[in-house]
Protein backbone atom coordinates (compact mmCIF):
# COMPACT_ATOMS: atom_id res chain seq x y z
CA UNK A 1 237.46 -104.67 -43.34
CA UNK A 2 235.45 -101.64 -42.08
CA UNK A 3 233.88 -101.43 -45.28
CA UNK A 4 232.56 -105.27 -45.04
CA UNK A 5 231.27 -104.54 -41.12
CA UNK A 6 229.48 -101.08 -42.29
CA UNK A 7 228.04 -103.79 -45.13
CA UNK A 8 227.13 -106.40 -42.39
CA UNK A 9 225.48 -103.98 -40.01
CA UNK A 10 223.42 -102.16 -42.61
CA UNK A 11 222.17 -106.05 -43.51
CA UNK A 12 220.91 -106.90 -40.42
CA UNK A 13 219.21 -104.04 -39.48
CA UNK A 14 217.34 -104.27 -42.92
CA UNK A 15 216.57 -107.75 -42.30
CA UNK A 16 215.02 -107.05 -38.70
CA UNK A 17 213.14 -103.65 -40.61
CA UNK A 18 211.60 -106.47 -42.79
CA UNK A 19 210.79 -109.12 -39.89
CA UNK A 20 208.78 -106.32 -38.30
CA UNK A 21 206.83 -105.12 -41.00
CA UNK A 22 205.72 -108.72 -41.58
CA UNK A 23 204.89 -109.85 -38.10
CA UNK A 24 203.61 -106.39 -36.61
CA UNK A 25 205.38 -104.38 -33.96
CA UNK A 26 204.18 -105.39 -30.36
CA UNK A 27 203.19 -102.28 -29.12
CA UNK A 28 203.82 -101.87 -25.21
CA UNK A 29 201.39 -102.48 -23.08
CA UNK A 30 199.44 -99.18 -21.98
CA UNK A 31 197.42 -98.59 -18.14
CA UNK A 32 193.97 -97.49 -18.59
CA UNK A 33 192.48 -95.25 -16.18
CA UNK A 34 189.34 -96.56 -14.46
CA UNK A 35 187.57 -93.27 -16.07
CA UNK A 36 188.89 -94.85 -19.09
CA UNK A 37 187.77 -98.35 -18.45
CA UNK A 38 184.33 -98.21 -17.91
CA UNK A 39 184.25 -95.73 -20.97
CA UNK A 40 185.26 -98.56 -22.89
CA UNK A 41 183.08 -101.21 -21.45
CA UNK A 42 179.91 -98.94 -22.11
CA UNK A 43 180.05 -98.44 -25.51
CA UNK A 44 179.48 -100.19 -28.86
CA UNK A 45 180.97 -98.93 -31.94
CA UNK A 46 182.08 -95.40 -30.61
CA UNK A 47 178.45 -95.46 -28.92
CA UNK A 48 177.64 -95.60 -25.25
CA UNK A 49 175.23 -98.28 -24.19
CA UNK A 50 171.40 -96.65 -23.29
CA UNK A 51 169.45 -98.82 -20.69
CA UNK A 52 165.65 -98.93 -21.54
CA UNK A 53 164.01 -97.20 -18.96
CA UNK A 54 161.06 -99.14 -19.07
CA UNK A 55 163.34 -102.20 -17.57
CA UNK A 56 164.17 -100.13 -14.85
CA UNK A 57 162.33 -101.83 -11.76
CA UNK A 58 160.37 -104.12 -13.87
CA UNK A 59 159.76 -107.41 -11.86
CA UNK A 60 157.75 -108.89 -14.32
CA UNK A 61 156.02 -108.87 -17.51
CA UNK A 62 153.43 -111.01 -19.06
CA UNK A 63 153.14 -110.65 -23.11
CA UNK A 64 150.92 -113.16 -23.44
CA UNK A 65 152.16 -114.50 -26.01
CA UNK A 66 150.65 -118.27 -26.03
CA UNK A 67 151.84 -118.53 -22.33
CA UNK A 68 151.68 -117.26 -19.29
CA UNK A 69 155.81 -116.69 -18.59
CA UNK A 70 157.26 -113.69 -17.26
CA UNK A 71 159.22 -112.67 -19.91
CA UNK A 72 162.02 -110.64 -17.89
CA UNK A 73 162.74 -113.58 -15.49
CA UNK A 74 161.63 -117.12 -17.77
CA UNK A 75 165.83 -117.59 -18.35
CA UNK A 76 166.35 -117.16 -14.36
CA UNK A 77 165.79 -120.52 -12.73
CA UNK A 78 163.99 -120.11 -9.67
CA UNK A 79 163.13 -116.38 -10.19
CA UNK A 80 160.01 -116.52 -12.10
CA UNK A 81 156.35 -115.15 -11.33
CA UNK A 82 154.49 -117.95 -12.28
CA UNK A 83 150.89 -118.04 -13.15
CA UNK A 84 148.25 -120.61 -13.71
CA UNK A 85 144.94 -120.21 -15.78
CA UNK A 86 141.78 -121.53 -14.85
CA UNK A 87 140.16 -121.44 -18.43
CA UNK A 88 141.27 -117.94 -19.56
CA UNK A 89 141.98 -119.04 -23.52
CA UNK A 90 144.40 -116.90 -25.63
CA UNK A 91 143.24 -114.29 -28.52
CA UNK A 92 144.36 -111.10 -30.89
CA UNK A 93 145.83 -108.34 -29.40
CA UNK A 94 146.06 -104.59 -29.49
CA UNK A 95 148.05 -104.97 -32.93
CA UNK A 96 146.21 -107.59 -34.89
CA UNK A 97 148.60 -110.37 -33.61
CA UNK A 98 146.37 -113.81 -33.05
CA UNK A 99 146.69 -115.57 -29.71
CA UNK A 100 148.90 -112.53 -28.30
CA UNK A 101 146.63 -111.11 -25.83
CA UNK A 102 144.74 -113.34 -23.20
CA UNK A 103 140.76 -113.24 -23.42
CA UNK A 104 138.20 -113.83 -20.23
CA UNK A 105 134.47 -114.45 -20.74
CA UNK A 106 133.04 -113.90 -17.28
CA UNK A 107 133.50 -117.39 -15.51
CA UNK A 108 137.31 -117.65 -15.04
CA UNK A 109 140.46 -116.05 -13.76
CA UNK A 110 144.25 -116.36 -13.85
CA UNK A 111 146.44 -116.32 -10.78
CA UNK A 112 150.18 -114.73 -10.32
CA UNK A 113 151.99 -115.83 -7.01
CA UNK A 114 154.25 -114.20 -5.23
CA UNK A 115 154.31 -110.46 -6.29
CA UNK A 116 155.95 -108.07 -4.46
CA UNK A 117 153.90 -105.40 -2.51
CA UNK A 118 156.04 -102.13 -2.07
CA UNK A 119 156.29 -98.59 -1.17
CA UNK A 120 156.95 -98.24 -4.64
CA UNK A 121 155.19 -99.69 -7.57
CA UNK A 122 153.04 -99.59 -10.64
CA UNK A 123 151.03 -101.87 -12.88
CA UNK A 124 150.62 -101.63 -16.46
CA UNK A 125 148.34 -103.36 -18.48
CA UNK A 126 146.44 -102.72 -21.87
CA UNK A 127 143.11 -103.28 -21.40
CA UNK A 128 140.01 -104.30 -24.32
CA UNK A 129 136.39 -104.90 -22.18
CA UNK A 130 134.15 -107.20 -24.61
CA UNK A 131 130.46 -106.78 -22.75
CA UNK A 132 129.12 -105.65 -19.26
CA UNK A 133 126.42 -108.14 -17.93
CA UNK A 134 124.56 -105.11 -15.84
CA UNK A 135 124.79 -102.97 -12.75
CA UNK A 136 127.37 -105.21 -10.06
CA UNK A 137 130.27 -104.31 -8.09
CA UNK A 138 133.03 -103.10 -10.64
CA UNK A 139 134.63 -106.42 -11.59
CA UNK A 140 138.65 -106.89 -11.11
CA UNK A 141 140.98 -106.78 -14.55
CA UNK A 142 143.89 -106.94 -12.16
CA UNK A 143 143.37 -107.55 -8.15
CA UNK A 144 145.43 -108.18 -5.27
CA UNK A 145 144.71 -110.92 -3.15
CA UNK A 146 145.79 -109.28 0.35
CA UNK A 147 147.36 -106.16 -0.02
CA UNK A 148 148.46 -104.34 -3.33
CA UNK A 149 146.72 -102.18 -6.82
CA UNK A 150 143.60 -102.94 -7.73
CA UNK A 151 142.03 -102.07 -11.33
CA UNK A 152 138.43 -102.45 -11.93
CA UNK A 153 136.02 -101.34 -14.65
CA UNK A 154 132.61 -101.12 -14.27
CA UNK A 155 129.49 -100.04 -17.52
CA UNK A 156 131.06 -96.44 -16.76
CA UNK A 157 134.77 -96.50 -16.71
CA UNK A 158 138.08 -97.44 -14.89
CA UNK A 159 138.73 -97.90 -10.62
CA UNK A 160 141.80 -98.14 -9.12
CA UNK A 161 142.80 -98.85 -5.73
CA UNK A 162 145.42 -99.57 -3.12
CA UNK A 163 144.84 -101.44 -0.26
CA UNK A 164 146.50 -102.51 2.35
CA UNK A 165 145.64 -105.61 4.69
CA UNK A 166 148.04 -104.15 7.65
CA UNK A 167 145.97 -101.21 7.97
CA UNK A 168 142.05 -102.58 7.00
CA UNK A 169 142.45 -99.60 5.06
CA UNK A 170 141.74 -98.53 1.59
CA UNK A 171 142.52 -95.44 -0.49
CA UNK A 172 140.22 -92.65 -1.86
CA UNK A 173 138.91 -94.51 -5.15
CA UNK A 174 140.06 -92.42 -8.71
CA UNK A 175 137.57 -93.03 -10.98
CA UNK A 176 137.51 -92.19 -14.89
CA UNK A 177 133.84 -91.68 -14.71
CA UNK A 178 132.23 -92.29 -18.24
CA UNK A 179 135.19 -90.74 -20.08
CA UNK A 180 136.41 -94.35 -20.51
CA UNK A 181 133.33 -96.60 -21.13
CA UNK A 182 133.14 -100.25 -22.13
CA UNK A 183 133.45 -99.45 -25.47
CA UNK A 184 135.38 -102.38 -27.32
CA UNK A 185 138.33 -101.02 -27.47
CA UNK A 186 142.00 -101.25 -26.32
CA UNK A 187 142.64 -99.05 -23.85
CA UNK A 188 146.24 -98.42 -21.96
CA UNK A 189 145.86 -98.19 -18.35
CA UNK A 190 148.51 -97.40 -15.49
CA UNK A 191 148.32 -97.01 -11.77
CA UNK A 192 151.48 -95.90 -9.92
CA UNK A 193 152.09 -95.51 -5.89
CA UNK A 194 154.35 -93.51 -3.88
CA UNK A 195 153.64 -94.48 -0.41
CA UNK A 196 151.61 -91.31 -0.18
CA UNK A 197 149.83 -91.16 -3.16
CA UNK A 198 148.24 -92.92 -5.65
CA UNK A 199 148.06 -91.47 -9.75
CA UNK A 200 146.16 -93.23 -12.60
CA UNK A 201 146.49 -92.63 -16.25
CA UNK A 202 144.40 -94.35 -19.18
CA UNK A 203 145.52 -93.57 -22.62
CA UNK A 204 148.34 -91.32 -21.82
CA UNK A 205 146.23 -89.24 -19.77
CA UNK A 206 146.57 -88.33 -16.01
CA UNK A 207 143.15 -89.17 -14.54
CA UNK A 208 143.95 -87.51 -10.98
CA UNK A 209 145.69 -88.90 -8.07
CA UNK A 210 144.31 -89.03 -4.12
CA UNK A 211 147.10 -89.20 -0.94
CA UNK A 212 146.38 -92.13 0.84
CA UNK A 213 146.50 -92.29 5.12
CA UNK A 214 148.18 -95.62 5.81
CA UNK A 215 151.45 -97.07 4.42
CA UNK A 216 151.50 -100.30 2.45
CA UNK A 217 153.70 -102.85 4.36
CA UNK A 218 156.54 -104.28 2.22
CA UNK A 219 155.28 -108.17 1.97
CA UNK A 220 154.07 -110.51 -0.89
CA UNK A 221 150.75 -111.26 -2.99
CA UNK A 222 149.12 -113.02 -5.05
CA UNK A 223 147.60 -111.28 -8.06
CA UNK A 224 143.91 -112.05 -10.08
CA UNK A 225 143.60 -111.49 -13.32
CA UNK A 226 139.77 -111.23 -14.66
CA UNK A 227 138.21 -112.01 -10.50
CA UNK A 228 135.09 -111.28 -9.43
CA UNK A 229 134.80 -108.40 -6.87
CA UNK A 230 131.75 -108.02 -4.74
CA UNK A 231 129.74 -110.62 -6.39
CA UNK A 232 131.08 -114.53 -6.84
CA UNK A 233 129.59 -114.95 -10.27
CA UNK A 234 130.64 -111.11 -11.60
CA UNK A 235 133.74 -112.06 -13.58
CA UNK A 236 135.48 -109.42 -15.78
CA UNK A 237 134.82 -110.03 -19.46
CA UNK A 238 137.03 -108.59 -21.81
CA UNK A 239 141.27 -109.23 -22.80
CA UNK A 240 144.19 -107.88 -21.66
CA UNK A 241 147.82 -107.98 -23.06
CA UNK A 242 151.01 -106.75 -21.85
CA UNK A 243 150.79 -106.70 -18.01
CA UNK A 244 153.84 -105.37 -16.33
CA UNK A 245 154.24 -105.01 -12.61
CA UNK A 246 156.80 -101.82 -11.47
CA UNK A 247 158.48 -101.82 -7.96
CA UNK A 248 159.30 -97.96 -8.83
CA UNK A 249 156.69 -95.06 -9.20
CA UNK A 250 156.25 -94.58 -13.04
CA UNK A 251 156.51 -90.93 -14.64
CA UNK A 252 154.36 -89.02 -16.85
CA UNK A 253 157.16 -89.51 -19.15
CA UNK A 254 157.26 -93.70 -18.63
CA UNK A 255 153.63 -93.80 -19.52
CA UNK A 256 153.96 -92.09 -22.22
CA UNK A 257 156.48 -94.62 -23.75
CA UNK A 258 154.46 -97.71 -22.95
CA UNK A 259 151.42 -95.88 -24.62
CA UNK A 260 153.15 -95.37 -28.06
CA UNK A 261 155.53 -97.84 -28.52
């Protein structure tokens, strides 16, 4: 009889051996640390996740791209930058792509509503001028309407300036003097602000910066692509592609990333 039971007992525990190597042992349940947690939500496959920097503080981003839509914010209902064109007509860009880049001939603009003016920001745009029709008021590639960056280009090179409408005051003017002249060709140009100070760079190079007197009140604008400045009829003439707007000062090391990639 204790022979039979041994018999019995050694059955069922081979039985229930073979029941768990089919079905899989349910492991208990173990508590992760928070430390532990977020390590795990950060990474993909053994790899942490890496933000692009260049999205950091990016409220908006026109490509171009046969349309005027922010890019960053065109899946947000309700959150986009729009723009409307008045004639501005769509052409090859910086990298041979057709009707990638957005082309002005001298007689119309493109408006973007509602930017944000702030303590911190920066524009970047590439920038191609096509002809110069002689000696006006540098012509606007990208103006504020009130307060806000201002790029201009005249026969010699590149202006920028910050204004701001609270104050009636504007900044020391950096100029790129004829380092950078309407030559036909794409050029990358950025402008950052830091409340104090203003900083410029065209083609990965730092073209100076100037402190500025007055602070630039927190508020909204609308932005001009291709405007005239100082004369009605003196529209820019030339294309521009990629135009991001920064509420964050830019570094040396940002610029050079949106130059080469």
């Amino acid at each position: 009889m204790k022979k039979q039971f041994q018999i019995l007992t050694a059955t069922i525990i081979i039985v229930a051996l073979v029941s768990c190597s089919k079905q899989g042992v349910e492991m208990p349940e173990t508590t992760q640390t928070p430390s532990e947690e977020i390590a795990t939500s950060s990474s993909i496959s053994s790899g942490r996740i890496v933000i692009d920097p260049l999205t950091v503080g990016l409220d908006a981003r026109y490509t171009f791209d046969k349309h005027l839509k922010d890019v960053t914010r065109q899946q947000a209902a309700g959150k986009q930058f729009p723009a409307s064109r008045t004639g501005a007509i769509y052409t090859t860009d910086r990298n041979g792509i057709a009707n990638a880049a957005l082309k002005f001939n001298g007689s119309y603009y493109v408006a973007i509503e509602n930017m944000p003016v702030q303590q911190n920001m920066s524009i970047s745009v590439w920038v191609k001028r096509l002809t110069f029709p002689g000696p006006y008021h540098a012509p606007s590639i990208v103006r504020h309407n009130s307060t806000g960056i201002a790029l201009m280009q005249d026969e010699n090179g590149f202006w920028a300036r910050v204004h701001s409408y609270a104050s009636s005051s504007l900044t020391t003017s950096l100029y790129t003097g004829s380092s950078f002249p309407a030559d036909q060709q794409w050029h990358h140009v950025v402008i950052t602000y830091a409340a104090d100070e203003m900083t410029m760079y065209v083609d990965n190079q730092k073209i100076g910066s100037t402190s500025n007197t007055f602070t630039v009140v927190d508020e909204f604008t609308k932005y001009l692509l291709g405007y005239a400045h100082g004369n009605a009829g003196n529209y820019w003439q030339g294309s521009i592609d990629d135009l991001r707007f920064y509420s964050r000062t830019l570094s040396a090391s940002d610029v050079q990333k949106l130059y080469t990639q």
